[in-house]
Every structure is written in C-alpha cells, then in structure tokens.
C-alpha atoms as a PDB file:
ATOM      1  CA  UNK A   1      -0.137 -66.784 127.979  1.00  0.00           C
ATOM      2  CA  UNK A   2       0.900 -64.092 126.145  1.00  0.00           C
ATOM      3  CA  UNK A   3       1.111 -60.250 127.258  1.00  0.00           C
ATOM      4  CA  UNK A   4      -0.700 -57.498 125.460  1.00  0.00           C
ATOM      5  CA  UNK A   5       2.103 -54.212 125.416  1.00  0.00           C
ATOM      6  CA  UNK A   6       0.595 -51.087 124.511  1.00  0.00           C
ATOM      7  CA  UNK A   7       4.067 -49.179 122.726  1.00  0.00           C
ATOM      8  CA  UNK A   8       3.378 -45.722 122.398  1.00  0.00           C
ATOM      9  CA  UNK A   9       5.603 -42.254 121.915  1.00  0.00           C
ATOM     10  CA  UNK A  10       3.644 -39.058 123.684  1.00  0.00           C
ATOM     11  CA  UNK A  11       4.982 -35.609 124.830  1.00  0.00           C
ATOM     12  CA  UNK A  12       5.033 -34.413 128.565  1.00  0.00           C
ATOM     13  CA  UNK A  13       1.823 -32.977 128.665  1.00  0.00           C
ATOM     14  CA  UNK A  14       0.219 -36.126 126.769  1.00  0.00           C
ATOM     15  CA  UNK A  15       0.042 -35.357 123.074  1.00  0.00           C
ATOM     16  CA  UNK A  16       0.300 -37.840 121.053  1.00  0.00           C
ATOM     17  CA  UNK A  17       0.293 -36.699 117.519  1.00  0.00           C
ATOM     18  CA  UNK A  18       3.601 -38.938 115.281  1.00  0.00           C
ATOM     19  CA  UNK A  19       4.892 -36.023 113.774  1.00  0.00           C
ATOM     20  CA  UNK A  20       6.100 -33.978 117.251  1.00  0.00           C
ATOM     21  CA  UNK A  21       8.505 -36.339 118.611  1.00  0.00           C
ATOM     22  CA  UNK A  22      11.833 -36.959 116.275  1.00  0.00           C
ATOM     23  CA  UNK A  23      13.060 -40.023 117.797  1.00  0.00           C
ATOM     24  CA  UNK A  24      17.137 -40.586 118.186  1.00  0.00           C
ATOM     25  CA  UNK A  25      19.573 -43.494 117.655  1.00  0.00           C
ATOM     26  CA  UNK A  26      19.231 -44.797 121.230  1.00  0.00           C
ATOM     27  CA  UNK A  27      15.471 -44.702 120.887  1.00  0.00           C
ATOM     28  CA  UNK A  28      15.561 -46.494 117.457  1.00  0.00           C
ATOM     29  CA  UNK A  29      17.694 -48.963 118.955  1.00  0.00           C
ATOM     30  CA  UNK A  30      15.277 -49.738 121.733  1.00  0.00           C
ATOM     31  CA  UNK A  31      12.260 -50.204 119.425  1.00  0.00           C
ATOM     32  CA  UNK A  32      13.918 -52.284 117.255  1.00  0.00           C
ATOM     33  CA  UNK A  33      15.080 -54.554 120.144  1.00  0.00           C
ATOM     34  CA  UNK A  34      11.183 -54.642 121.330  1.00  0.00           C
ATOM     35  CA  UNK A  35       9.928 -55.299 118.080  1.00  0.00           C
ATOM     36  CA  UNK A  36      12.938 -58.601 117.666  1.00  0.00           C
ATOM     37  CA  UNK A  37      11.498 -60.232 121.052  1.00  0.00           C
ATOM     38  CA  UNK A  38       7.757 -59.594 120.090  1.00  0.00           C
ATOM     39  CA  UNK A  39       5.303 -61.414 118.443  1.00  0.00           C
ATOM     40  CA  UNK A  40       3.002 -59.400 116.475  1.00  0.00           C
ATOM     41  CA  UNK A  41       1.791 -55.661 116.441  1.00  0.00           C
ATOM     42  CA  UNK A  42      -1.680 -54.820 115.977  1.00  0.00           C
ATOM     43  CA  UNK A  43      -2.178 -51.744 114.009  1.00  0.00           C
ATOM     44  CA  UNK A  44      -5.500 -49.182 113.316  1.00  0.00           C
ATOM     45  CA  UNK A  45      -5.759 -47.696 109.717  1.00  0.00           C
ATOM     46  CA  UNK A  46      -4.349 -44.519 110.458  1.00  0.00           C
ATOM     47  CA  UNK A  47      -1.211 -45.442 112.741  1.00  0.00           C
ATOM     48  CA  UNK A  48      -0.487 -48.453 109.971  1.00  0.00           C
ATOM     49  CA  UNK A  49      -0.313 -45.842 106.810  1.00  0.00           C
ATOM     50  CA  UNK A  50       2.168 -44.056 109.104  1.00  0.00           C
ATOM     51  CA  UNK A  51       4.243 -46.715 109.685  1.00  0.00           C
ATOM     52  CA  UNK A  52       4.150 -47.916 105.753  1.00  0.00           C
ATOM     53  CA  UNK A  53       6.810 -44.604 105.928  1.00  0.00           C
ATOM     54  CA  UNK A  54       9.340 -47.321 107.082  1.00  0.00           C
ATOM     55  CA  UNK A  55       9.252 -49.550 103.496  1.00  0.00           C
ATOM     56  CA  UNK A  56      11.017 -46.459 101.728  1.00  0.00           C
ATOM     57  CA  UNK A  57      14.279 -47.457 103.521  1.00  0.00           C
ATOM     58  CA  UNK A  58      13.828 -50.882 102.779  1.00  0.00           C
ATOM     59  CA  UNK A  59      15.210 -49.709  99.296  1.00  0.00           C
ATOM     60  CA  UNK A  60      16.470 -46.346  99.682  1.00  0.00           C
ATOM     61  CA  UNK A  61      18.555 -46.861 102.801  1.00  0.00           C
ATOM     62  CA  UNK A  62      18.888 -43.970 105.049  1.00  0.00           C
ATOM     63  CA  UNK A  63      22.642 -42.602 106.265  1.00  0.00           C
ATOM     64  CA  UNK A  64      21.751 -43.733 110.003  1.00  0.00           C
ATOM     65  CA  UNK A  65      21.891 -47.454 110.714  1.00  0.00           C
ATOM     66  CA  UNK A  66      19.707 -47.457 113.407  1.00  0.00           C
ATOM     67  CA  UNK A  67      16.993 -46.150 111.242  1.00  0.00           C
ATOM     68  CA  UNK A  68      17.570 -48.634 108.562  1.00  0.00           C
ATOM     69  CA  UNK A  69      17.605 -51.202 111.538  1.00  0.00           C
ATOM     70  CA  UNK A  70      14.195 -50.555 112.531  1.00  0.00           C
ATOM     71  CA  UNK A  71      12.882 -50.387 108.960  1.00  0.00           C
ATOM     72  CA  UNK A  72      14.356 -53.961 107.842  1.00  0.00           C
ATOM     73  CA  UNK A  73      12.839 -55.097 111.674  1.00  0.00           C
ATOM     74  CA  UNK A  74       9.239 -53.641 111.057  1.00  0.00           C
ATOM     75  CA  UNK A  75       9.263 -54.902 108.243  1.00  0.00           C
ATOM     76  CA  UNK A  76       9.626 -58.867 109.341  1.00  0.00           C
ATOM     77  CA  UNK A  77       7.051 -58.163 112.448  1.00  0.00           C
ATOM     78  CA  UNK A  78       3.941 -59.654 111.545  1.00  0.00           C
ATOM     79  CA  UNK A  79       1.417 -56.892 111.386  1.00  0.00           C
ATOM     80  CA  UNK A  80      -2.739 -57.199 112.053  1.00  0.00           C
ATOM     81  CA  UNK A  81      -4.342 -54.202 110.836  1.00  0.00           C
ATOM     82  CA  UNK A  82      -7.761 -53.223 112.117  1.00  0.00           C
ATOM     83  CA  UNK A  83     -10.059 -51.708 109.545  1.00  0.00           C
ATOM     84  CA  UNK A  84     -13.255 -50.956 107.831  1.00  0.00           C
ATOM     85  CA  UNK A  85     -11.829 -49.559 105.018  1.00  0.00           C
ATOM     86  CA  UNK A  86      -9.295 -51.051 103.673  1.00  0.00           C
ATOM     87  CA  UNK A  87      -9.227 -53.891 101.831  1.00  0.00           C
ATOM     88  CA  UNK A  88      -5.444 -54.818 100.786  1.00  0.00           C
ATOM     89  CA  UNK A  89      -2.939 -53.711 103.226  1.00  0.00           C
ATOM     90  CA  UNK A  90       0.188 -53.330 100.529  1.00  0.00           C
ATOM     91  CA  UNK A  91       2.753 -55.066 102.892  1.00  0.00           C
ATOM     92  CA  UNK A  92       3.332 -58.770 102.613  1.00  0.00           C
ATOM     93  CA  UNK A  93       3.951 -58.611 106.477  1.00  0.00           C
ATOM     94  CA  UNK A  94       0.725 -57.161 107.141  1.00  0.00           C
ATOM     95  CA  UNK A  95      -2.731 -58.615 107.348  1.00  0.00           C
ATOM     96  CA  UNK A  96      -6.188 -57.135 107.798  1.00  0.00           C
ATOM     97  CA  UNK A  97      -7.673 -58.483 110.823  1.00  0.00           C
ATOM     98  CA  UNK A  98     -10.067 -61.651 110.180  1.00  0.00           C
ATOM     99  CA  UNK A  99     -12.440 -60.720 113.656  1.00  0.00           C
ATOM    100  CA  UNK A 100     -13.312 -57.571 115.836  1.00  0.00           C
ATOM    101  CA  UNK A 101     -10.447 -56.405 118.140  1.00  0.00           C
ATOM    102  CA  UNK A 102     -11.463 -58.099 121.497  1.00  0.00           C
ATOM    103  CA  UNK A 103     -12.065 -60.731 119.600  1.00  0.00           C
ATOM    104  CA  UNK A 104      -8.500 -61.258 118.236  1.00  0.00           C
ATOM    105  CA  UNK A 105      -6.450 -60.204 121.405  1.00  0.00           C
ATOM    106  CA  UNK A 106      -8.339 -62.891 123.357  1.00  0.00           C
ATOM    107  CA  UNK A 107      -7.361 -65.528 120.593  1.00  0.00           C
ATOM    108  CA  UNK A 108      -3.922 -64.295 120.028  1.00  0.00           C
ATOM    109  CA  UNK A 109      -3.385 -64.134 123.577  1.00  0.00           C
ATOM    110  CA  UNK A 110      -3.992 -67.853 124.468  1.00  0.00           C
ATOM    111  CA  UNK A 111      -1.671 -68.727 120.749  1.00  0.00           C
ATOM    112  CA  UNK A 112       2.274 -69.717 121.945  1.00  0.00           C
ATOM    113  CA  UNK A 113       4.382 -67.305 120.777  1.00  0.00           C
ATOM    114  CA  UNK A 114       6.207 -63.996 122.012  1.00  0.00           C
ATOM    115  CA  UNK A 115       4.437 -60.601 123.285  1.00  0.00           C
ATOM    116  CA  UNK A 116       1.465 -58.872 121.152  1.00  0.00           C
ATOM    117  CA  UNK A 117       2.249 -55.005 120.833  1.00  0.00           C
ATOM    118  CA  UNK A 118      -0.387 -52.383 120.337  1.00  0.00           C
ATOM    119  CA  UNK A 119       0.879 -49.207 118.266  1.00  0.00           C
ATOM    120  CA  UNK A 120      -2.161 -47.206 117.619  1.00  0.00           C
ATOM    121  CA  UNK A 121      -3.915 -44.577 120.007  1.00  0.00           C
ATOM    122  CA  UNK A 122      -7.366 -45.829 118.887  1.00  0.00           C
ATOM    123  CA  UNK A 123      -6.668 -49.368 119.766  1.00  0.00           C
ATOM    124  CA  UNK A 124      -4.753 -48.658 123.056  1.00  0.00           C
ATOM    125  CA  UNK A 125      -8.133 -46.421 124.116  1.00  0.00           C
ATOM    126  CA  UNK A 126     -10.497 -49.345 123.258  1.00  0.00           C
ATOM    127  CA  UNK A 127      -8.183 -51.895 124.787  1.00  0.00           C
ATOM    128  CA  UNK A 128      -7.462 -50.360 128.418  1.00  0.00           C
ATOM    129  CA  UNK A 129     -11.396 -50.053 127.901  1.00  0.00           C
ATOM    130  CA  UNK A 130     -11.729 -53.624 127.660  1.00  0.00           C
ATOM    131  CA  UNK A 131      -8.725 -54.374 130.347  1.00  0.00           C
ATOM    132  CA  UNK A 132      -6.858 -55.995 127.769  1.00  0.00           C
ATOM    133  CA  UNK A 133      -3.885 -54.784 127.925  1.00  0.00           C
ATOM    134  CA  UNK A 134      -1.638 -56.542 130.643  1.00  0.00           C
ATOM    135  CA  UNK A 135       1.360 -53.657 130.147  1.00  0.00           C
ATOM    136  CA  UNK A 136       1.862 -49.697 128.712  1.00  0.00           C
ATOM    137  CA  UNK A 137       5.188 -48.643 128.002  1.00  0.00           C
ATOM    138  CA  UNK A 138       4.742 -45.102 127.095  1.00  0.00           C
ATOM    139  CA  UNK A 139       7.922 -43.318 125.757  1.00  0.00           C
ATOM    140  CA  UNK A 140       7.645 -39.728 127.279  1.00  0.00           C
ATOM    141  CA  UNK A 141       9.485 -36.643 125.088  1.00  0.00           C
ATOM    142  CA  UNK A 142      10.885 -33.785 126.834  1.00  0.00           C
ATOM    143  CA  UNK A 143       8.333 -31.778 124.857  1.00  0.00           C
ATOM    144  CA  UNK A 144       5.274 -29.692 125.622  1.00  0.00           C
ATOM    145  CA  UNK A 145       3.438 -29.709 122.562  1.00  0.00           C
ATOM    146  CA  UNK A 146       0.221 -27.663 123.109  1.00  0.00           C
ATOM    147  CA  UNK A 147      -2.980 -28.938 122.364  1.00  0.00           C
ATOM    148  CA  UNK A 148      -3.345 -31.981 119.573  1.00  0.00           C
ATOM    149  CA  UNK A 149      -4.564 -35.708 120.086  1.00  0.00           C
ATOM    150  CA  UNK A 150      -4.467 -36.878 123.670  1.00  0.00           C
ATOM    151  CA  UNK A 151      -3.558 -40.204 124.403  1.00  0.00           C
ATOM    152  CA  UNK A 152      -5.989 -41.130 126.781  1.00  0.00           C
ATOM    153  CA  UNK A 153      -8.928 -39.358 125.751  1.00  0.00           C
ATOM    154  CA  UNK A 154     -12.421 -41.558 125.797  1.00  0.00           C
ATOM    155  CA  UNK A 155     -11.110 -43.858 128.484  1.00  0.00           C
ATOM    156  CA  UNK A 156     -14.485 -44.650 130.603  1.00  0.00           C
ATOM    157  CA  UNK A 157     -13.124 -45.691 133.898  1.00  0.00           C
ATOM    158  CA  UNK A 158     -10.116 -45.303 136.077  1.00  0.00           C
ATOM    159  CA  UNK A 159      -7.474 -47.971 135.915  1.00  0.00           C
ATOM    160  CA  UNK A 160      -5.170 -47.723 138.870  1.00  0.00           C
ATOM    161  CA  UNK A 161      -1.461 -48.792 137.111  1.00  0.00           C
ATOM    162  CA  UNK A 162       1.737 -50.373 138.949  1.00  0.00           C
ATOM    163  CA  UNK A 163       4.670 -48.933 138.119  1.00  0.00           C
ATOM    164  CA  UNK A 164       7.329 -51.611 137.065  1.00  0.00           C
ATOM    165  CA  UNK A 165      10.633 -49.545 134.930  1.00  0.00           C
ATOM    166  CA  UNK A 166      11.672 -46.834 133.814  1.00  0.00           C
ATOM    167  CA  UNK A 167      14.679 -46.604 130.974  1.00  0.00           C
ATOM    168  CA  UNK A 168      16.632 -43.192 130.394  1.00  0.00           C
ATOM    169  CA  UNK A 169      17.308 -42.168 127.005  1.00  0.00           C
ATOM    170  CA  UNK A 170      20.297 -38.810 126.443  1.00  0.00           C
ATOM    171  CA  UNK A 171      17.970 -36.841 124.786  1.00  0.00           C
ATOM    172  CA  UNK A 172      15.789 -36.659 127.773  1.00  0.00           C
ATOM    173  CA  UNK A 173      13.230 -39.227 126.429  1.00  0.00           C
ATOM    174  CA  UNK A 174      11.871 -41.808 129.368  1.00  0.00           C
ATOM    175  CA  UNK A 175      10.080 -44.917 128.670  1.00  0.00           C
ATOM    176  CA  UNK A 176       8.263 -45.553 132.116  1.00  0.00           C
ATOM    177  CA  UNK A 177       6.514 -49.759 131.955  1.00  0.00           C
ATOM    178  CA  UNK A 178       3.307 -49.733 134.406  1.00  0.00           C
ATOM    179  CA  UNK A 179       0.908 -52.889 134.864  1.00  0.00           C
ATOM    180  CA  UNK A 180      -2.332 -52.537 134.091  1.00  0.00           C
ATOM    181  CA  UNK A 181      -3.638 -55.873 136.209  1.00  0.00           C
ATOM    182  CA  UNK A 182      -5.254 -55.377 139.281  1.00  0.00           C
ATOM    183  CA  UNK A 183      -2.702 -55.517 141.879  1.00  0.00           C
ATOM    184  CA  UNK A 184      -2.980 -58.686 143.736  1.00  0.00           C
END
C-alpha cells in the first residue's frame, strides 16, 4: 500500500507562511530527489498557485541548476488539486480532484504506484485529522519568524509521532521524518 508523506517547509517557531524560508541548492536537491521517487502530490488552491511559480523556469531557465532541476521535476509529478473554485488548473500535469479528499487518499492509497505527497497546510491539517497521513517530513529553517500561519493550527486531537530521521542541511535547515501510526 502506498504511504501518504506530508512535505512541508516551516520556521523554528512553526510558521509556515512560503515566502519566509529561501531554500538553498542542497535543499533543492533533496526535494527534487523526493519528488523523482514519488507518486503524486496532492495540492489545495492556494499552495498549487504558488507552486505554478515553478513553470516560469520551464522557459526562462534560472542561473542555478538545482532550481531549474526542481522546476523541470515538478513539472512531470502528477499533481491533484483540491478545489471549489477552480475549474481548469493551467498545467497539463495537474488535475482537479474528481472526489472529496478522504475520499481520494483512501483510493490512491490502495492504487500500485510510488508514495502520495501532501504539500499544502490546509490538506496536511485535515489529513492528520483524519489519520491519513502514515509520515511528516517537516523541513525546519533556522528562522524565527514572528507570528503568521501556523502549521498545525485546527488539529482536534493529539497524535503522539515516532521519530524515524533526521537529515542536516549547511544552512542550518533540518528535515526531521516522524510516523504518524500508532506505535505498535
């Protein structure tokens, strides 16, 4: 069966607002490696108009290569985009989603094929909600940022995590992996 990864970038004190973090080669590198062994991401509205930032390099390269790598792998990732308001999604990649979000992970968890990675706050919230998600990698800056969006605001019970990696980057960044399955 196929494991649900919640992928997400936050500061040290939990913000999670794109714009803070300014991610480096090594970091690039990792997330384009992730996105190469992985199935599908699963998008909200919001987080997928962010990420439509990446088709720009797709034409106008940038001078880093690990930026341009990322862009040409996003790009190939098939893409499910969860929304009520959209109704084209502009990226041949990308699809809206055909059901309701619990409805889809449950399907596209029993399909064959490589991991399903979430990339939105508001679908990570309502999915450790649902204990869906069998993994959270969360990429921690060296930053304090203040007050903004917090990743795990609105989450309605506690959910005791295993820790299973951690991964280093030079600029101070740390991705730390827990599991979110009930220890057994």
């Amino acid at each position: 069966m196929r494991k649900v990864l919640a992928v997400f970038n936050m500061t040290i004190d939990g913000n999670c607002d794109h714009t803070i973090p300014n991610p480096d080669v090594e970091i690039h590198e990792h997330y384009t490696n992730l996105l190469k062994e992985s199935g599908v991401v699963l998008y909200g509205r919001n987080t997928f108009e962010l990420m439509k930032y990446w088709q720009t390099f797709l034409n106008e390269p940038s001078k880093e290569k690990s930026m341009n790598d990322f862009a040409v792998t996003i790009d190939q990732i098939q893409k499910i985009v969860f929304s009520n308001t959209m109704n084209a999604t502009g990226w041949e990649s990308a699809y809206l989603s055909d059901q309701p979000l619990q409805e889809k992970i449950i399907q596209l968890k029993k399909l064959p094929g490589n991991d399903i990675l979430i990339g939105s706050r508001s679908l990570i919230v309502q999915l450790l909600n649902l204990n869906l998600i069998d993994e959270l990698q969360l990429c921690i800056y060296p930053i304090i940022a203040g007050q903004g969006l917090q990743l795990f605001e609105n989450i309605y019970q506690r959910i005791d995590l295993t820790h299973q990696w951690i991964k280093s980057f030079k600029s101070g960044a740390v991705i730390h992996s827990y599991s979110c399955l009930p220890k057994t």
